[in-house]
C-alpha atoms as a PDB file:
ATOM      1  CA  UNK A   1     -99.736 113.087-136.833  1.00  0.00           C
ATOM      2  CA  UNK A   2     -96.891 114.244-134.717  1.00  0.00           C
ATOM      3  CA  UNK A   3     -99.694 117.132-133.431  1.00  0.00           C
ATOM      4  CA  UNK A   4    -102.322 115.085-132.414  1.00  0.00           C
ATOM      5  CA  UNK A   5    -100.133 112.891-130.310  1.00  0.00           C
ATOM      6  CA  UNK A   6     -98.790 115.978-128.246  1.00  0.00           C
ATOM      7  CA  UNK A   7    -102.160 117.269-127.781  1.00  0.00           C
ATOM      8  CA  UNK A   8    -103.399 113.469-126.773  1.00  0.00           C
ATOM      9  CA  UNK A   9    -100.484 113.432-124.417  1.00  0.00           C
ATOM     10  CA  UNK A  10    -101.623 116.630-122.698  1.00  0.00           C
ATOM     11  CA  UNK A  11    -105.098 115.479-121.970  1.00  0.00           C
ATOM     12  CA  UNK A  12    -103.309 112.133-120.651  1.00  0.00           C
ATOM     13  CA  UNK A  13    -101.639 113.860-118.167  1.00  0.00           C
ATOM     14  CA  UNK A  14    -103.760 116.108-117.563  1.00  0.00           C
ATOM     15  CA  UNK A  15    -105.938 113.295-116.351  1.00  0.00           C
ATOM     16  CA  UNK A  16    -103.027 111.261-114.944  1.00  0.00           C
ATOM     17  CA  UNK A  17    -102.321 114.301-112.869  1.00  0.00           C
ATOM     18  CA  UNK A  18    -106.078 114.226-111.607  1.00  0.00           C
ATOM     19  CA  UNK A  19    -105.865 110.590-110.662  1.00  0.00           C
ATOM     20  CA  UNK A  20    -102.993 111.167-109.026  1.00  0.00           C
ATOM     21  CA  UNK A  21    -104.576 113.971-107.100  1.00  0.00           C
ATOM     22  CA  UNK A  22    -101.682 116.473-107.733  1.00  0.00           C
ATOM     23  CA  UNK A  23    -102.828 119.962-107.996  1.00  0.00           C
ATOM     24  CA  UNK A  24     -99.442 121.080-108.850  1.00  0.00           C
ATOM     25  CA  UNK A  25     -98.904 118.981-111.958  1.00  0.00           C
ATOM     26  CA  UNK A  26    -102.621 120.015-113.069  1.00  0.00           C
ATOM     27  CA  UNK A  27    -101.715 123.740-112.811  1.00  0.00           C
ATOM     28  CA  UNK A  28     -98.315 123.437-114.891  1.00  0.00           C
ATOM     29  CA  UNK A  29    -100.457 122.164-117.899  1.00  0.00           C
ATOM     30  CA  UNK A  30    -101.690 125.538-118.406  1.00  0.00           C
ATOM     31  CA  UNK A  31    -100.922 128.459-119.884  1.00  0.00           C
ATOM     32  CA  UNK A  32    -100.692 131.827-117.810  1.00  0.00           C
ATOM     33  CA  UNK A  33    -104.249 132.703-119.235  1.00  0.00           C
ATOM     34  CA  UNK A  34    -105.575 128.827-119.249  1.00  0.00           C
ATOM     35  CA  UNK A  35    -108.706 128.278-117.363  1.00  0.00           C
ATOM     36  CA  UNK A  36    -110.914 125.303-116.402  1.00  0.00           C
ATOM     37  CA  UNK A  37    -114.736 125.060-115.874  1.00  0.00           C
ATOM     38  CA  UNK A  38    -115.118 122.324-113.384  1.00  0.00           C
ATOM     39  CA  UNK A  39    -118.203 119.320-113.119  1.00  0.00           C
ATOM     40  CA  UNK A  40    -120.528 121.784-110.876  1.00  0.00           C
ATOM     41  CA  UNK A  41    -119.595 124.714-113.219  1.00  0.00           C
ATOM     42  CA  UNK A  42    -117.035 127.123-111.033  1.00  0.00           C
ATOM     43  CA  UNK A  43    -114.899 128.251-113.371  1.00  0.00           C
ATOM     44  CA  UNK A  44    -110.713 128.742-112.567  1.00  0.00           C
ATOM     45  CA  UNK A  45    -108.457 131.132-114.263  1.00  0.00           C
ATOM     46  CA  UNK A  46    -104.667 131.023-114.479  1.00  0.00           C
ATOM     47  CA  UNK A  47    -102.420 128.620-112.731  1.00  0.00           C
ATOM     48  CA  UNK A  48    -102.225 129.515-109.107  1.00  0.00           C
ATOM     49  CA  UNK A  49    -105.954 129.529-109.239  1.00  0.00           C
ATOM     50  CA  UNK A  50    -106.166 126.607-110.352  1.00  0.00           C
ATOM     51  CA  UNK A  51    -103.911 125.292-108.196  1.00  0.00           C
ATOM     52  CA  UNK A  52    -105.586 126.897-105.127  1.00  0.00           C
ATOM     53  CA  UNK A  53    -108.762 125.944-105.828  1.00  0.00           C
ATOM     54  CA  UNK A  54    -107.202 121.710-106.602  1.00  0.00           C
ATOM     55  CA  UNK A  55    -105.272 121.517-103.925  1.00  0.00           C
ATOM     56  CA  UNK A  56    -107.684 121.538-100.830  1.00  0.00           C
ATOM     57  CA  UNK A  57    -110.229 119.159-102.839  1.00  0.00           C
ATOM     58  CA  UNK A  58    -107.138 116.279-103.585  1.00  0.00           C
ATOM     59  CA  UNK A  59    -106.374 117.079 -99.715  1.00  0.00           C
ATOM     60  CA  UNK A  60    -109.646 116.926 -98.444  1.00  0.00           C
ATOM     61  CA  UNK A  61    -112.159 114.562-100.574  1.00  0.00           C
ATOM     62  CA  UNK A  62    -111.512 110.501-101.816  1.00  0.00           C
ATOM     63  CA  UNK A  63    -111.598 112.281-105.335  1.00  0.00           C
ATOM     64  CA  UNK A  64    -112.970 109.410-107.588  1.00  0.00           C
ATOM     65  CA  UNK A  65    -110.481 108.498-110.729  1.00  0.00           C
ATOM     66  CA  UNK A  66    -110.882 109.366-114.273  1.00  0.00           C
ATOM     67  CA  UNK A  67    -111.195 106.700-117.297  1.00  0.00           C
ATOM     68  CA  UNK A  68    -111.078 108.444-120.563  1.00  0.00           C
ATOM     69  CA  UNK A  69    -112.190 108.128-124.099  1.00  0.00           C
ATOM     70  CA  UNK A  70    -110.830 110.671-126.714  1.00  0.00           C
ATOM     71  CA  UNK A  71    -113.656 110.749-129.577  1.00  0.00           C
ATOM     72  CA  UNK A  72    -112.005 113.973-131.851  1.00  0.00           C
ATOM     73  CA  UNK A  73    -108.661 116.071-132.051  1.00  0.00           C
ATOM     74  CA  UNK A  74    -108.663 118.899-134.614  1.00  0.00           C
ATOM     75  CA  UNK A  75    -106.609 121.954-135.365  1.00  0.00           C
ATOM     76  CA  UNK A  76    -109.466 125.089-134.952  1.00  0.00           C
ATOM     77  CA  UNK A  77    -106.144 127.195-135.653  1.00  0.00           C
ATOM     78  CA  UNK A  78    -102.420 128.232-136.443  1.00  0.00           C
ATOM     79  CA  UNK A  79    -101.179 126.388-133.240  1.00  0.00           C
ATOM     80  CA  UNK A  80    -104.786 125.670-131.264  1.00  0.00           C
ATOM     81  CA  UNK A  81    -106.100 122.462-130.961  1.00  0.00           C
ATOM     82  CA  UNK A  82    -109.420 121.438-129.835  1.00  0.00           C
ATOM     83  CA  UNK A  83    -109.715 118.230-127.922  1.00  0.00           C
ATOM     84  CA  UNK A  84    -112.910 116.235-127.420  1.00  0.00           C
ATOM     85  CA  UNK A  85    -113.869 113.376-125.401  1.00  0.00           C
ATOM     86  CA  UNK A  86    -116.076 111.587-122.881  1.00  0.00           C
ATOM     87  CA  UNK A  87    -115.391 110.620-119.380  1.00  0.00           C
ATOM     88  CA  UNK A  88    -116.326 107.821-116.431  1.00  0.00           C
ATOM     89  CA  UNK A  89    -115.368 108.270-112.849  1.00  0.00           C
ATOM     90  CA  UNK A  90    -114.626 104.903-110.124  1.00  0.00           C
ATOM     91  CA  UNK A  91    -113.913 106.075-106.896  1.00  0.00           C
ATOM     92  CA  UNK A  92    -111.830 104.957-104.043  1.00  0.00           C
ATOM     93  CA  UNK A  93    -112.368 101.344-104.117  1.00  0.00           C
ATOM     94  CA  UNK A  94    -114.647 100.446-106.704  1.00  0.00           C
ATOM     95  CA  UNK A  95    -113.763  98.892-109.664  1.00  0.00           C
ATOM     96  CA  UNK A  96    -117.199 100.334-111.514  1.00  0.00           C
ATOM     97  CA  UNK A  97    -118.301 103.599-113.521  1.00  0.00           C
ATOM     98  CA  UNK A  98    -120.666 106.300-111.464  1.00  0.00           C
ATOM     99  CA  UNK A  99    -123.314 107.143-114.357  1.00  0.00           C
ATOM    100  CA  UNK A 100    -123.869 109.944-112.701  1.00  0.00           C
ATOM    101  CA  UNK A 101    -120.595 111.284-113.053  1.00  0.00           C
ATOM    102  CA  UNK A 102    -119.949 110.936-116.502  1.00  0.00           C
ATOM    103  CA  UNK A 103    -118.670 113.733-118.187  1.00  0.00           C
ATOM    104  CA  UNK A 104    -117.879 114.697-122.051  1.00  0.00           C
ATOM    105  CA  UNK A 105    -114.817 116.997-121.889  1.00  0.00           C
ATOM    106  CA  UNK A 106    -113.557 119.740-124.172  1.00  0.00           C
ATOM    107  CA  UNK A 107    -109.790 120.737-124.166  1.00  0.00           C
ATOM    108  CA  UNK A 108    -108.672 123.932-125.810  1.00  0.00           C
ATOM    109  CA  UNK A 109    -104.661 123.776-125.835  1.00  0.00           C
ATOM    110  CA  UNK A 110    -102.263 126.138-127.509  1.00  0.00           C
ATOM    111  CA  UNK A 111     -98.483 125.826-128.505  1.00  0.00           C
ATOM    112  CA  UNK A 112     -96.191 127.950-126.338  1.00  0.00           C
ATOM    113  CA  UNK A 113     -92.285 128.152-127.204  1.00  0.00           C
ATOM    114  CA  UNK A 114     -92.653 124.490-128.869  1.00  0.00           C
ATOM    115  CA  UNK A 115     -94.842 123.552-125.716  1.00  0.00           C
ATOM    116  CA  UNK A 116     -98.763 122.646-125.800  1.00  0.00           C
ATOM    117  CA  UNK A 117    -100.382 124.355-122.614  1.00  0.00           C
ATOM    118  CA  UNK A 118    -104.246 124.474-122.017  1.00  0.00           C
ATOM    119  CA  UNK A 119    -106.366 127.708-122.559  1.00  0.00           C
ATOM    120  CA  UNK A 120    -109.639 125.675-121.441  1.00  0.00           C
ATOM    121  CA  UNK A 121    -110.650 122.642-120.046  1.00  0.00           C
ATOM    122  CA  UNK A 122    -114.126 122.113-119.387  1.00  0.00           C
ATOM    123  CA  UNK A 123    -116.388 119.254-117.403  1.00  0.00           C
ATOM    124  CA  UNK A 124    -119.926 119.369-118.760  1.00  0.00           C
ATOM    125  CA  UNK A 125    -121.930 116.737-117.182  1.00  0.00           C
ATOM    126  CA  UNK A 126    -123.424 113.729-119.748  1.00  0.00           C
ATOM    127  CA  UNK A 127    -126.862 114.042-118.346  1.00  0.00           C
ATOM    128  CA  UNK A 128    -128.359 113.140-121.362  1.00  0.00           C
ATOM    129  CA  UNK A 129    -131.819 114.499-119.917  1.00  0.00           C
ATOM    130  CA  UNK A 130    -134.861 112.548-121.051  1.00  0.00           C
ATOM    131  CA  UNK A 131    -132.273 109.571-122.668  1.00  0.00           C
ATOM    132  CA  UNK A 132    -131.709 106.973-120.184  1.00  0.00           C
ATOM    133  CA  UNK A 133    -130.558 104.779-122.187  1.00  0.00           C
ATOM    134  CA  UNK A 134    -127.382 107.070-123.532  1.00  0.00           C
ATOM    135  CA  UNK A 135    -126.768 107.602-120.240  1.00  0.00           C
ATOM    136  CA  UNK A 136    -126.238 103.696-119.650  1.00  0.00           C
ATOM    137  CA  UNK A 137    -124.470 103.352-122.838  1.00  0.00           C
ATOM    138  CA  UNK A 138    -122.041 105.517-122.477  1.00  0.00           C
ATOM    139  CA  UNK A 139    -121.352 104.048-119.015  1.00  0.00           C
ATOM    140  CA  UNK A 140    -121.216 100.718-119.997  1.00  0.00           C
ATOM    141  CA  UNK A 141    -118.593 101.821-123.160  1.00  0.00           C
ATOM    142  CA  UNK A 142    -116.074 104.100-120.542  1.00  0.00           C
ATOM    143  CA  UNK A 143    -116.596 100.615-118.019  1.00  0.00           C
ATOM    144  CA  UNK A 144    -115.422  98.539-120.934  1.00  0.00           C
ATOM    145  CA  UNK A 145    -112.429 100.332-121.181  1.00  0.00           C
ATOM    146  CA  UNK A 146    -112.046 100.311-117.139  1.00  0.00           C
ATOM    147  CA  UNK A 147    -111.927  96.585-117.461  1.00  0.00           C
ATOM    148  CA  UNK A 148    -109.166  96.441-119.920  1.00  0.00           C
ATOM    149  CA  UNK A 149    -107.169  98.621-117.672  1.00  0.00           C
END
């Protein structure tokens, strides 16, 4: 579906932008009224926000890398789609997944004069609280997929 591929695309560079560290390619995936709620929870409306609040992070911090596994795309509307999928983080020089920064990620993205711009992208952290053992599975499946490349 010609859809689901634009919408995949977004979240791929989306992310591509991230692991680049290049807060103004982030903030031109949005819409004018797109947000993002980030790993600790702050929450960033609009594009220049978001690009404020990116920019000093990617200047200042080794931000660690995302590696990405879409698990659901669905239309929720006339021209919304919802976007769902987990997340693994390597930082600077590691080849290996941080369990404790996995993430499962949702992706709200609208279409905009023949255009697909996020309204929401959120970080929730995959704590998995009182399940170990998801915790270490779903590291070892996002570190599977780091190891293809």
């Amino acid at each position: 579906m010609e859809q689901e591929g634009q919408v995949r695309q977004l979240h791929s560079d989306l992310i591509d932008a991230w692991n680049r560290r290049d807060a103004n390619a982030m903030a031109a995936l949005y819409s004018e009224r797109g947000g993002q709620v980030g790993f600790d929870g702050t929450a960033i409306e609009g594009p220049p926000q978001i690009k404020a609040h990116l920019a000093p992070i990617f200047r200042d911090h080794p931000t660690a890398a995302f590696v990405v596994i879409v698990r659901e795309v669905r239309p929720i509307g006339p021209g919304t789609v919802l976007l769902r999928a987990v997340a693994g983080m390597i930082p600077p020089g590691s080849d290996k997944i941080l369990l404790a920064r996995n993430v499962v990620q949702s992706l709200v993205c609208s279409l905009e004069d023949s255009v697909w711009k996020i309204e929401l992208f959120q970080n929730t952290p995959a704590a998995f609280e009182g399940r170990p053992d998801e915790c270490e599975k779903l590291t070892a499946e996002l570190q599977a997929v780091a190891d293809q490349g």
